[in-house]
Protein backbone atom coordinates (compact mmCIF):
# COMPACT_ATOMS: atom_id res chain seq x y z
CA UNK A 1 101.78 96.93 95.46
CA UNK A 2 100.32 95.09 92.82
CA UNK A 3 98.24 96.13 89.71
CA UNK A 4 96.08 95.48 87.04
CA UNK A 5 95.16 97.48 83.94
CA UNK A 6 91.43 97.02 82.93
CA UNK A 7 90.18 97.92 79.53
CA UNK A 8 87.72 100.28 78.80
CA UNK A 9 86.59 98.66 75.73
CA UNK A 10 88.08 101.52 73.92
CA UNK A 11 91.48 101.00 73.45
CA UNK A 12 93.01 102.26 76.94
CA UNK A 13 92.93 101.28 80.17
CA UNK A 14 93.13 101.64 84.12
CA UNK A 15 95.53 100.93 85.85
CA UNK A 16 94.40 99.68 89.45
CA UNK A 17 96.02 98.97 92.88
CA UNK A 18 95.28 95.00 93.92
CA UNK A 19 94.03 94.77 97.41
CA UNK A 20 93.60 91.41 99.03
CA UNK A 21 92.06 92.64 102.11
CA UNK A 22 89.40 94.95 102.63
CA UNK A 23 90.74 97.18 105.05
CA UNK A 24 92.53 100.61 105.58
CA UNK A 25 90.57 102.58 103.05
CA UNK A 26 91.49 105.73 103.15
CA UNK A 27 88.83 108.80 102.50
CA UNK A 28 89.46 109.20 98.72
CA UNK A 29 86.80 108.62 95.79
CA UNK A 30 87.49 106.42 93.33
CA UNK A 31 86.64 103.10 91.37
CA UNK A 32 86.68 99.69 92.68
CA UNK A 33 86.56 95.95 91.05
CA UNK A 34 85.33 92.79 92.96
CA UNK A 35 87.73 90.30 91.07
CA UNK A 36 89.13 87.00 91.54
CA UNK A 37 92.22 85.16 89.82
CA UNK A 38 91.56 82.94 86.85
CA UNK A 39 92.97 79.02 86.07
CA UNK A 40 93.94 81.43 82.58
CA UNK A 41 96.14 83.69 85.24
CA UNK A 42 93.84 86.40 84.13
CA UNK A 43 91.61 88.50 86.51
CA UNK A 44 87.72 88.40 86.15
CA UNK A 45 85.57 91.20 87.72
CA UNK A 46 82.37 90.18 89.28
CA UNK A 47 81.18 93.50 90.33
CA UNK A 48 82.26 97.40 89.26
CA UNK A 49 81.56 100.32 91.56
CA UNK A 50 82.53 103.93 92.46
CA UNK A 51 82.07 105.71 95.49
CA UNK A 52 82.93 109.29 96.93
CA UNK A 53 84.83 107.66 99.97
CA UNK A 54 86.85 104.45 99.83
CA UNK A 55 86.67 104.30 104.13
CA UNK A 56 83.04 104.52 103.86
CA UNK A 57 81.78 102.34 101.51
CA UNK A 58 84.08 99.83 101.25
CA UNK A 59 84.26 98.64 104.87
CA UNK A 60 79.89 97.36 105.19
CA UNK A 61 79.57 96.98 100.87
CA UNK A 62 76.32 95.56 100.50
CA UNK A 63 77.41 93.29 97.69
CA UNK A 64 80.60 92.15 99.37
CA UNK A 65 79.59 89.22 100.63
CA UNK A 66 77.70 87.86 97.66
CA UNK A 67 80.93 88.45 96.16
CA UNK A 68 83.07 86.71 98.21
CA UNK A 69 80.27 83.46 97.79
CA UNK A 70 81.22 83.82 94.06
CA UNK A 71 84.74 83.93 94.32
CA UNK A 72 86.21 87.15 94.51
CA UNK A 73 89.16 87.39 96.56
CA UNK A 74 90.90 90.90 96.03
CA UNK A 75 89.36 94.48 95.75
CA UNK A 76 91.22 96.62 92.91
CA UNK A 77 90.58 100.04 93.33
CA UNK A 78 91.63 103.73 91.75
CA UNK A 79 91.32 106.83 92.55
CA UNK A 80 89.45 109.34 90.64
CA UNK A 81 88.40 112.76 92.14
CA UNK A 82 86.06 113.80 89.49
CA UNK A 83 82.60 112.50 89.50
CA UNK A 84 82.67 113.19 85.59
CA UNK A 85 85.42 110.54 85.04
CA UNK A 86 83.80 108.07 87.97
CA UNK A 87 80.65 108.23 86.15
CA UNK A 88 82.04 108.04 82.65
CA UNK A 89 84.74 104.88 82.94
CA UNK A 90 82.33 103.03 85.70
CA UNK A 91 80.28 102.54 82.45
CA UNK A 92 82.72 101.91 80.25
CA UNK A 93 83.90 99.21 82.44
CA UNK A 94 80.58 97.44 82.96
CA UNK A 95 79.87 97.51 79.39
CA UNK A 96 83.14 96.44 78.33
CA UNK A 97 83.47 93.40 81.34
CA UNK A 98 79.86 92.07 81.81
CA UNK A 99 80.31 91.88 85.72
CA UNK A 100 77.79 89.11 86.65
CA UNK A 101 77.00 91.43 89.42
CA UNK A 102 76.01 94.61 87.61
CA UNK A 103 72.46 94.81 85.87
CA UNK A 104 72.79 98.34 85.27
CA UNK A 105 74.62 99.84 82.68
CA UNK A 106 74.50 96.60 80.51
């Protein structure tokens, strides 16, 4: 499987498992990343969430579809058990990316 390391903004990164479908989520909690491929070959992340079950949420996403209007084509997800850490680098990321899609956190 493919993946893709996404900065924090403080030096490290994530490392991330490329999906291209969204389908056969299993019932882990992690991060996930909306994203689409580049012209520059680089990835661009349109919208940054967590959840407490992959199976759950990512299967009827209320943003999904919005994202898929603005491009994205692959899911990247990771998992993270601790709510702590979920918490923690799901702001990091939207701070350090500027997802079009996330207000929050900004």
């Amino acid at each position: 499987m493919a993946t893709c390391n996404w900065p924090l903004g403080n030096g490290s990164t994530l490392e991330f498992t490329v999906f291209d479908k969204n389908e056969g989520w299993k019932k882990v909690a992690g991060l996930y990343i909306f994203s689409f491929l580049a012209a520059n070959g680089r990835w661009t992340a349109l919208y940054v969430g967590q959840t407490n079950d992959f199976s759950a949420r990512l299967q009827s996403h209320e943003r999904l579809s919005e994202a898929v209007q603005r491009g994205a084509t692959h899911i990247h997800a990771l998992v993270v058990p601790t709510q702590q850490n979920r918490d923690t680098w799901e702001a990091m990321l939207i701070q350090h990316l500027q997802p079009p899609m996330n207000e929050q956190l900004r």
